[in-house]
C-alpha atoms as a PDB file:
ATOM      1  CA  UNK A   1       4.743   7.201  11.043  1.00  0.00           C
ATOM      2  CA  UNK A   2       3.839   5.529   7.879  1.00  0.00           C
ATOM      3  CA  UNK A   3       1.467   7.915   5.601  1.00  0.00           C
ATOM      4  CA  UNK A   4       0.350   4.633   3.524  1.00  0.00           C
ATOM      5  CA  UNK A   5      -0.645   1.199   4.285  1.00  0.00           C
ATOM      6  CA  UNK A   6       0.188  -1.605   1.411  1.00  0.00           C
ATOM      7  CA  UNK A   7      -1.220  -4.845   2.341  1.00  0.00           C
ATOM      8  CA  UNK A   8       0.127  -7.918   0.694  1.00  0.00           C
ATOM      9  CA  UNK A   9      -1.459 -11.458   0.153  1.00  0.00           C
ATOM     10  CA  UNK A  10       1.697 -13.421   0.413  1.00  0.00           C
ATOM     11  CA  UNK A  11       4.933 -13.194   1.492  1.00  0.00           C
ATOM     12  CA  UNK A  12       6.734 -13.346  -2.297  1.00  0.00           C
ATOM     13  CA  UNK A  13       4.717  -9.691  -2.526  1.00  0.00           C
ATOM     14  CA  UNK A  14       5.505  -8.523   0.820  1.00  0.00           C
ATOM     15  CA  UNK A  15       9.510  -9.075   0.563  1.00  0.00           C
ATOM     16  CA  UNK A  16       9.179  -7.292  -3.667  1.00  0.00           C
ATOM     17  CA  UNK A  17       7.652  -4.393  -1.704  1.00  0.00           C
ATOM     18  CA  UNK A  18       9.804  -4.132   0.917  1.00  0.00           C
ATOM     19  CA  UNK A  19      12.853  -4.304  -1.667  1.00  0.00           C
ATOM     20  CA  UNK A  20      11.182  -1.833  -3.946  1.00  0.00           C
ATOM     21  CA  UNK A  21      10.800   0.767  -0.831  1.00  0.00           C
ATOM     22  CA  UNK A  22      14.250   0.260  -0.083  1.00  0.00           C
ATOM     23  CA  UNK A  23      15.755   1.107  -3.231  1.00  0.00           C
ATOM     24  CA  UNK A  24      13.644   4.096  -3.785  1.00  0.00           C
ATOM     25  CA  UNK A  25      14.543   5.000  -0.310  1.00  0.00           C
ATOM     26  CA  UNK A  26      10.477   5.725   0.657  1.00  0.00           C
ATOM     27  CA  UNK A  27       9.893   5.552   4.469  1.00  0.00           C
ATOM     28  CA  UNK A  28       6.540   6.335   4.858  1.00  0.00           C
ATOM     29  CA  UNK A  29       4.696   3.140   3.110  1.00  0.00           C
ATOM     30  CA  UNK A  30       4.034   0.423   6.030  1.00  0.00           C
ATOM     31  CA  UNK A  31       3.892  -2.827   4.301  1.00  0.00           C
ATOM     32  CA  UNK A  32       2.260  -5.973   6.188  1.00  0.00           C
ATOM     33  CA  UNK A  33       1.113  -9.357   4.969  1.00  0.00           C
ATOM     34  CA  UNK A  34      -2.319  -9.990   5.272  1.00  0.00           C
ATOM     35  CA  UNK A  35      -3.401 -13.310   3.432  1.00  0.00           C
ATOM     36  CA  UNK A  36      -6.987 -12.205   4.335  1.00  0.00           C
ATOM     37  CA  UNK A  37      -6.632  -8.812   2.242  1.00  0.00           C
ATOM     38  CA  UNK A  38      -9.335  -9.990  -0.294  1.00  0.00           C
ATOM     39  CA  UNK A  39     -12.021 -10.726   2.183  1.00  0.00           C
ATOM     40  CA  UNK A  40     -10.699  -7.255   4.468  1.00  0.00           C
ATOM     41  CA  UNK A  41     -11.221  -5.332   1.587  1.00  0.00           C
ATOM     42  CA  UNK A  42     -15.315  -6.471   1.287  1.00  0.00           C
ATOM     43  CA  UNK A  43     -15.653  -5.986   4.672  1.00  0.00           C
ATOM     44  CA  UNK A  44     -13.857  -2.124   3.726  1.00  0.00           C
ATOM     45  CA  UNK A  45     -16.326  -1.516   1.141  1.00  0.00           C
ATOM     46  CA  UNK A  46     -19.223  -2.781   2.853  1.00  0.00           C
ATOM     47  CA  UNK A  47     -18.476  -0.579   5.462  1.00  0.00           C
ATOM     48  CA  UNK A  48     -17.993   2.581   3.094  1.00  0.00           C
ATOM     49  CA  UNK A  49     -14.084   2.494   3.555  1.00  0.00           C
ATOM     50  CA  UNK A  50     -12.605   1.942   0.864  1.00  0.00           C
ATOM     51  CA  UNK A  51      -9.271   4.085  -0.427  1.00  0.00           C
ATOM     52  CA  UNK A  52     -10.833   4.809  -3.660  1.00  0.00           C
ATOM     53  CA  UNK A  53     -11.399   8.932  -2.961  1.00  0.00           C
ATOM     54  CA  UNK A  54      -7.414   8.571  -1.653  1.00  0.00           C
ATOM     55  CA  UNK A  55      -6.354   6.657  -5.359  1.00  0.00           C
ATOM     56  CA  UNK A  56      -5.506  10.176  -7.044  1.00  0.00           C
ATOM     57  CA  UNK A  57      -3.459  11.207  -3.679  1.00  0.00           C
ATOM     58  CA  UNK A  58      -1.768   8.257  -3.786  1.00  0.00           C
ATOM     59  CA  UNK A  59      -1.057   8.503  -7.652  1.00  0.00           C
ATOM     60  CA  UNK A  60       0.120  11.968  -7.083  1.00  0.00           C
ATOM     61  CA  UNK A  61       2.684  10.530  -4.405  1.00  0.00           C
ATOM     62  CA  UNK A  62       4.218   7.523  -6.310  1.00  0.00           C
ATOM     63  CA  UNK A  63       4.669  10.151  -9.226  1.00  0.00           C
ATOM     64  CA  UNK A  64       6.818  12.119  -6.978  1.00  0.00           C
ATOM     65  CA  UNK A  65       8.622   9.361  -5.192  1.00  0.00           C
ATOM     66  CA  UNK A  66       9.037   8.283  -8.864  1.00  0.00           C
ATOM     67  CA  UNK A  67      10.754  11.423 -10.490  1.00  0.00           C
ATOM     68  CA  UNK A  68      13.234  11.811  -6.784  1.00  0.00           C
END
């Protein structure tokens, strides 16, 4: 089960992602394309869900993915 969700707005983004993932050998980011994912994330902070209390968590994560 994926622990984060990475939308991307086009496909060029999606397929860097995926290969970027694949090198660092991370299986728990879900990557999908979502060409809407400027509008989705109004309708996210609108709605009071936004990721921003999850940025640091995230941060944390990438650091350690990072540094193996």
């Amino acid at each position: 089960m994926a622990r984060f969700l990475l939308r991307a707005h086009d496909e060029n983004v999606e397929l860097k992602a995926q290969r970027l993932l694949a090198t660092l050998h991370v299986e728990d980011i879900r990557i999908i394309r979502d060409e809407t994912v400027a509008e989705a994330w109004l309708d996210d902070l609108d709605a009071g869900r936004t990721i921003h209390g999850g940025l640091a968590e995230i941060e944390q994560y990438l650091r350690r993915v990072a540094k193996g």
